[in-house]
C-alpha atoms as a PDB file:
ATOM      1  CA  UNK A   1     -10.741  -6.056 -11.436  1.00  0.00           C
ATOM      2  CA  UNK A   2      -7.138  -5.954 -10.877  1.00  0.00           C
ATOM      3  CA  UNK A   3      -5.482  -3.447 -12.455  1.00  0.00           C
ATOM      4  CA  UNK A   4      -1.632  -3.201 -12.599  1.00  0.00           C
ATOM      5  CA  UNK A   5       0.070   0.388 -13.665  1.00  0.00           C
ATOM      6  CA  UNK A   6       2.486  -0.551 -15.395  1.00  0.00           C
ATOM      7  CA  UNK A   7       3.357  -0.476 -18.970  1.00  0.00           C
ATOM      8  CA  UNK A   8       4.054  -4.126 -20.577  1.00  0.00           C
ATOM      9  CA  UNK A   9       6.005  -4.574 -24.195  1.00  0.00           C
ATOM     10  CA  UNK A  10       5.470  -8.017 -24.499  1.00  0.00           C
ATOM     11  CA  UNK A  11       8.963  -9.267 -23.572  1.00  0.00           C
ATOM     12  CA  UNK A  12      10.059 -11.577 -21.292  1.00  0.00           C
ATOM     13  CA  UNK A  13      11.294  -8.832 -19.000  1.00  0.00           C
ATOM     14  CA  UNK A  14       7.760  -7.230 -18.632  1.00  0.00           C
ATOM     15  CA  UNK A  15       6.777  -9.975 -15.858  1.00  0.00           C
ATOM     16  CA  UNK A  16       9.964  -8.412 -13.503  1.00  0.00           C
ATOM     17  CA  UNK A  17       8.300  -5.524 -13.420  1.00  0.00           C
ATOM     18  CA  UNK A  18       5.305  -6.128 -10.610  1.00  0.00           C
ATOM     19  CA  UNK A  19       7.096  -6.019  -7.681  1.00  0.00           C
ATOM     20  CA  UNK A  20       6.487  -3.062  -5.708  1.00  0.00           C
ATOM     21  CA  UNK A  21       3.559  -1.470  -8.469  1.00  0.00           C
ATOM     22  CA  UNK A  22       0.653   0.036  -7.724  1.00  0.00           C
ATOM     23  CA  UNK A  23      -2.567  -2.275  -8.915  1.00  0.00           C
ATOM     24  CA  UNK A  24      -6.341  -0.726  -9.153  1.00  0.00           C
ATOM     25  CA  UNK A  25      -8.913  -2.987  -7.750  1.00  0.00           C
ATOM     26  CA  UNK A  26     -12.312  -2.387  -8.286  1.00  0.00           C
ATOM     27  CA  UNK A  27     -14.464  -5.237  -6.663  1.00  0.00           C
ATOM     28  CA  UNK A  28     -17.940  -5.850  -4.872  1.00  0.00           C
ATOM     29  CA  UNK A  29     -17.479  -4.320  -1.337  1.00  0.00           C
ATOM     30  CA  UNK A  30     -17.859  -8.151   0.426  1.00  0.00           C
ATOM     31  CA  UNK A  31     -15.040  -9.124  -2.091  1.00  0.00           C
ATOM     32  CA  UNK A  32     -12.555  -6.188  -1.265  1.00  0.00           C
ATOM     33  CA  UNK A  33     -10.691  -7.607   1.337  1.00  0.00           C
ATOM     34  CA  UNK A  34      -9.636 -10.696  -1.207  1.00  0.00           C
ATOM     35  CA  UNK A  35      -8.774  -9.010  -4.551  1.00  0.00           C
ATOM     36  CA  UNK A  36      -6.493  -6.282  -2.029  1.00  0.00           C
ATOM     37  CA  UNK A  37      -4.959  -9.338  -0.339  1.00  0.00           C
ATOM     38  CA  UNK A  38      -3.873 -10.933  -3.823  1.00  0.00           C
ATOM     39  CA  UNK A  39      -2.332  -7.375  -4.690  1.00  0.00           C
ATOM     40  CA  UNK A  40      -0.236  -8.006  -1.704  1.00  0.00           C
ATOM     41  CA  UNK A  41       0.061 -11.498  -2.360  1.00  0.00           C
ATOM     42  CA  UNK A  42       2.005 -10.312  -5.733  1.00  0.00           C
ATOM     43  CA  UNK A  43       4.316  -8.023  -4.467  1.00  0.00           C
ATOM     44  CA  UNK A  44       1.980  -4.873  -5.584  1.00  0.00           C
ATOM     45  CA  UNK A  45      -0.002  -2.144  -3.214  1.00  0.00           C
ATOM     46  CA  UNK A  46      -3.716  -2.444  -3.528  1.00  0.00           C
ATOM     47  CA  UNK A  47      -5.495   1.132  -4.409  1.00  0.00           C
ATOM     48  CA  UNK A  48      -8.863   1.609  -4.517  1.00  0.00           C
ATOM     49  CA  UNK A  49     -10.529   2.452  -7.647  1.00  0.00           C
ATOM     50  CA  UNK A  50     -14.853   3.008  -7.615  1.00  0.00           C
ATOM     51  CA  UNK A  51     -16.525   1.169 -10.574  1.00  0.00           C
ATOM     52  CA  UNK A  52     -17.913   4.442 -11.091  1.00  0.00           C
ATOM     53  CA  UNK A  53     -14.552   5.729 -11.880  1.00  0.00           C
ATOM     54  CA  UNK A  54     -12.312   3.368 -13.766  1.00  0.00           C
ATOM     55  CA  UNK A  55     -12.792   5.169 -17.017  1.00  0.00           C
ATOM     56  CA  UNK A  56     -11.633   8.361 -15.504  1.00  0.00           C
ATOM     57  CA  UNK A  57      -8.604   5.858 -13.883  1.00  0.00           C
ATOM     58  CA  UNK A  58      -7.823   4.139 -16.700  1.00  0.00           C
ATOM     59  CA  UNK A  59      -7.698   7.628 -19.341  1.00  0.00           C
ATOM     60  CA  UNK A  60      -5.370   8.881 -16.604  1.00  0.00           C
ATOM     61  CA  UNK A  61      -3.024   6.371 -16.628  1.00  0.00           C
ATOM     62  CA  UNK A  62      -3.052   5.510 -20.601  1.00  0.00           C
ATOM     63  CA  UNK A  63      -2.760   8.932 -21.367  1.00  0.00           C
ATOM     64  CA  UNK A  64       0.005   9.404 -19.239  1.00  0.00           C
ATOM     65  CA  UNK A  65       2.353   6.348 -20.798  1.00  0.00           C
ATOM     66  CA  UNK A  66       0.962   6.728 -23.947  1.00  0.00           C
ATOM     67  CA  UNK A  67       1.722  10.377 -24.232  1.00  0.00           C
ATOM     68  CA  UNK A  68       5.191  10.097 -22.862  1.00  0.00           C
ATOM     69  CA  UNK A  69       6.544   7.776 -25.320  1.00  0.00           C
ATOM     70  CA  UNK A  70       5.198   9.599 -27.783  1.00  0.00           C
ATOM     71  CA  UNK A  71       7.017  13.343 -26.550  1.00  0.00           C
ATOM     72  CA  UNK A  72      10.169  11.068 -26.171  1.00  0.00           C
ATOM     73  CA  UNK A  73      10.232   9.577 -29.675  1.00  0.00           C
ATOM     74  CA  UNK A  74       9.057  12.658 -31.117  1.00  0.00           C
ATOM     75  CA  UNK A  75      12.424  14.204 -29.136  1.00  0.00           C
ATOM     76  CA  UNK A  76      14.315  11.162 -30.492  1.00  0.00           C
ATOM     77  CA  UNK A  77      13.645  11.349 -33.951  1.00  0.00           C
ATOM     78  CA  UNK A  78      14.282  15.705 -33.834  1.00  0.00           C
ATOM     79  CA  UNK A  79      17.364  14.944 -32.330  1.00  0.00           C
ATOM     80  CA  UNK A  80      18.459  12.668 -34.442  1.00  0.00           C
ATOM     81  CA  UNK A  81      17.711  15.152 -37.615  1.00  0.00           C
ATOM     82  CA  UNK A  82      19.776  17.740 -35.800  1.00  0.00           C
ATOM     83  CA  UNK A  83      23.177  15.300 -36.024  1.00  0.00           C
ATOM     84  CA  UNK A  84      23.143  13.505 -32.464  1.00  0.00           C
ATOM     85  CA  UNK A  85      24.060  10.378 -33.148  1.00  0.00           C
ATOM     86  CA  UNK A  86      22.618   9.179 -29.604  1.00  0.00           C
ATOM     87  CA  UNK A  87      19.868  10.758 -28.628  1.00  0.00           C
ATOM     88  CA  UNK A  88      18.464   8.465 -25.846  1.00  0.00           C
ATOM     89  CA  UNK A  89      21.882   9.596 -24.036  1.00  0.00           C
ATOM     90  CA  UNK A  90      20.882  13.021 -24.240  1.00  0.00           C
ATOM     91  CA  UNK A  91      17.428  13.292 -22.934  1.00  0.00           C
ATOM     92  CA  UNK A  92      17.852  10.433 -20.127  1.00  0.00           C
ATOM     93  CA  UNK A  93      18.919  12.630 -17.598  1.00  0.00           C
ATOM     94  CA  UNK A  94      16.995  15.300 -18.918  1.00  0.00           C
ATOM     95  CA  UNK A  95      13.621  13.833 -19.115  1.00  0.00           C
ATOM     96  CA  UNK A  96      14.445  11.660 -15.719  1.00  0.00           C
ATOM     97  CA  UNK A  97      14.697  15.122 -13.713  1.00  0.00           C
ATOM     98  CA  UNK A  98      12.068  16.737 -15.821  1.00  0.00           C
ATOM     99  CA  UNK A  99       9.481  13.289 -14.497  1.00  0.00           C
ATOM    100  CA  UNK A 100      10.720  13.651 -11.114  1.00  0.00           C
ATOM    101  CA  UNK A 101      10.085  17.670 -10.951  1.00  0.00           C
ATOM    102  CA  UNK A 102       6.537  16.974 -12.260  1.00  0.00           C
ATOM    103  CA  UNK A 103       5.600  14.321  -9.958  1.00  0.00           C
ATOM    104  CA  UNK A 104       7.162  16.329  -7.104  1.00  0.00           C
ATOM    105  CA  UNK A 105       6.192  19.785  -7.693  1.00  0.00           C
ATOM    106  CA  UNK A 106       3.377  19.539 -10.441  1.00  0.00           C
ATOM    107  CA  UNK A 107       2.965  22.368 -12.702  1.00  0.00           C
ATOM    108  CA  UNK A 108       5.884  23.927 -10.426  1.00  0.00           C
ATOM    109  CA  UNK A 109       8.582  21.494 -12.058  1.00  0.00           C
ATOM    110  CA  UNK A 110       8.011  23.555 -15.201  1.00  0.00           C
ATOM    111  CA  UNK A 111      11.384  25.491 -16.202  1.00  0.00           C
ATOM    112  CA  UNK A 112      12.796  27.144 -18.983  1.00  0.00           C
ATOM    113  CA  UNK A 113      11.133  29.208 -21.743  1.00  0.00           C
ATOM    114  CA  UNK A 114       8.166  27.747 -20.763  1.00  0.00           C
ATOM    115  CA  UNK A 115       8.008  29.000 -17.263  1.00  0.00           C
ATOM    116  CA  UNK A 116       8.787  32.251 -18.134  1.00  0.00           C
END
């Protein structure tokens, strides 16, 4: 299995997206060395992912998108209700800085009334 993490929309942009991504590969030992090697082959970074494990893998990483998109519409549409008329301009650099502090820092990127 070749897994790439990466979200895909269906439009013709979705293919640009590859280069540089991270792929799960789950193979037979014996067959390790090929699936990694056609990771590389398409611009991605092989990492390993036990058979054993790609539920856990996959839950993380559909949860993760999934869930976003869903906080940011939900953020959107509120927004929108309270009269700004563009609300994608508004959380941008907000939610971009708020991503980066969680991947950084993990629960330590929290801020606000929610940290205290």
């Amino acid at each position: 299995a070749l897994h790439p993490v990466m979200t895909f929309t269906g439009r013709p942009d979705d293919v640009d997206r590859l280069a540089g991504i991270s792929f799960g590969v789950t193979a037979p030992e014996p067959l390790r060395p090929v699936a990694e090697a056609l990771v590389v082959e398409m611009g991605g970074e092989p990492v390993w992912i036990p058979e054993d494990r790609r539920t856990l893998y996959h839950a993380a990483l559909a949860g993760g998108a999934n869930h976003l998109v869903t906080l940011v519409v939900e953020s959107m549409d509120l927004l929108g209700r309270a009269g700004v008329e563009n609300p994608s301009r508004m959380l941008g650099p907000l939610l971009g800085a708020a991503l980066d502090n969680a991947l950084r820092l993990g629960v330590r990127g929290l801020t606000g009334p929610v940290a205290r």
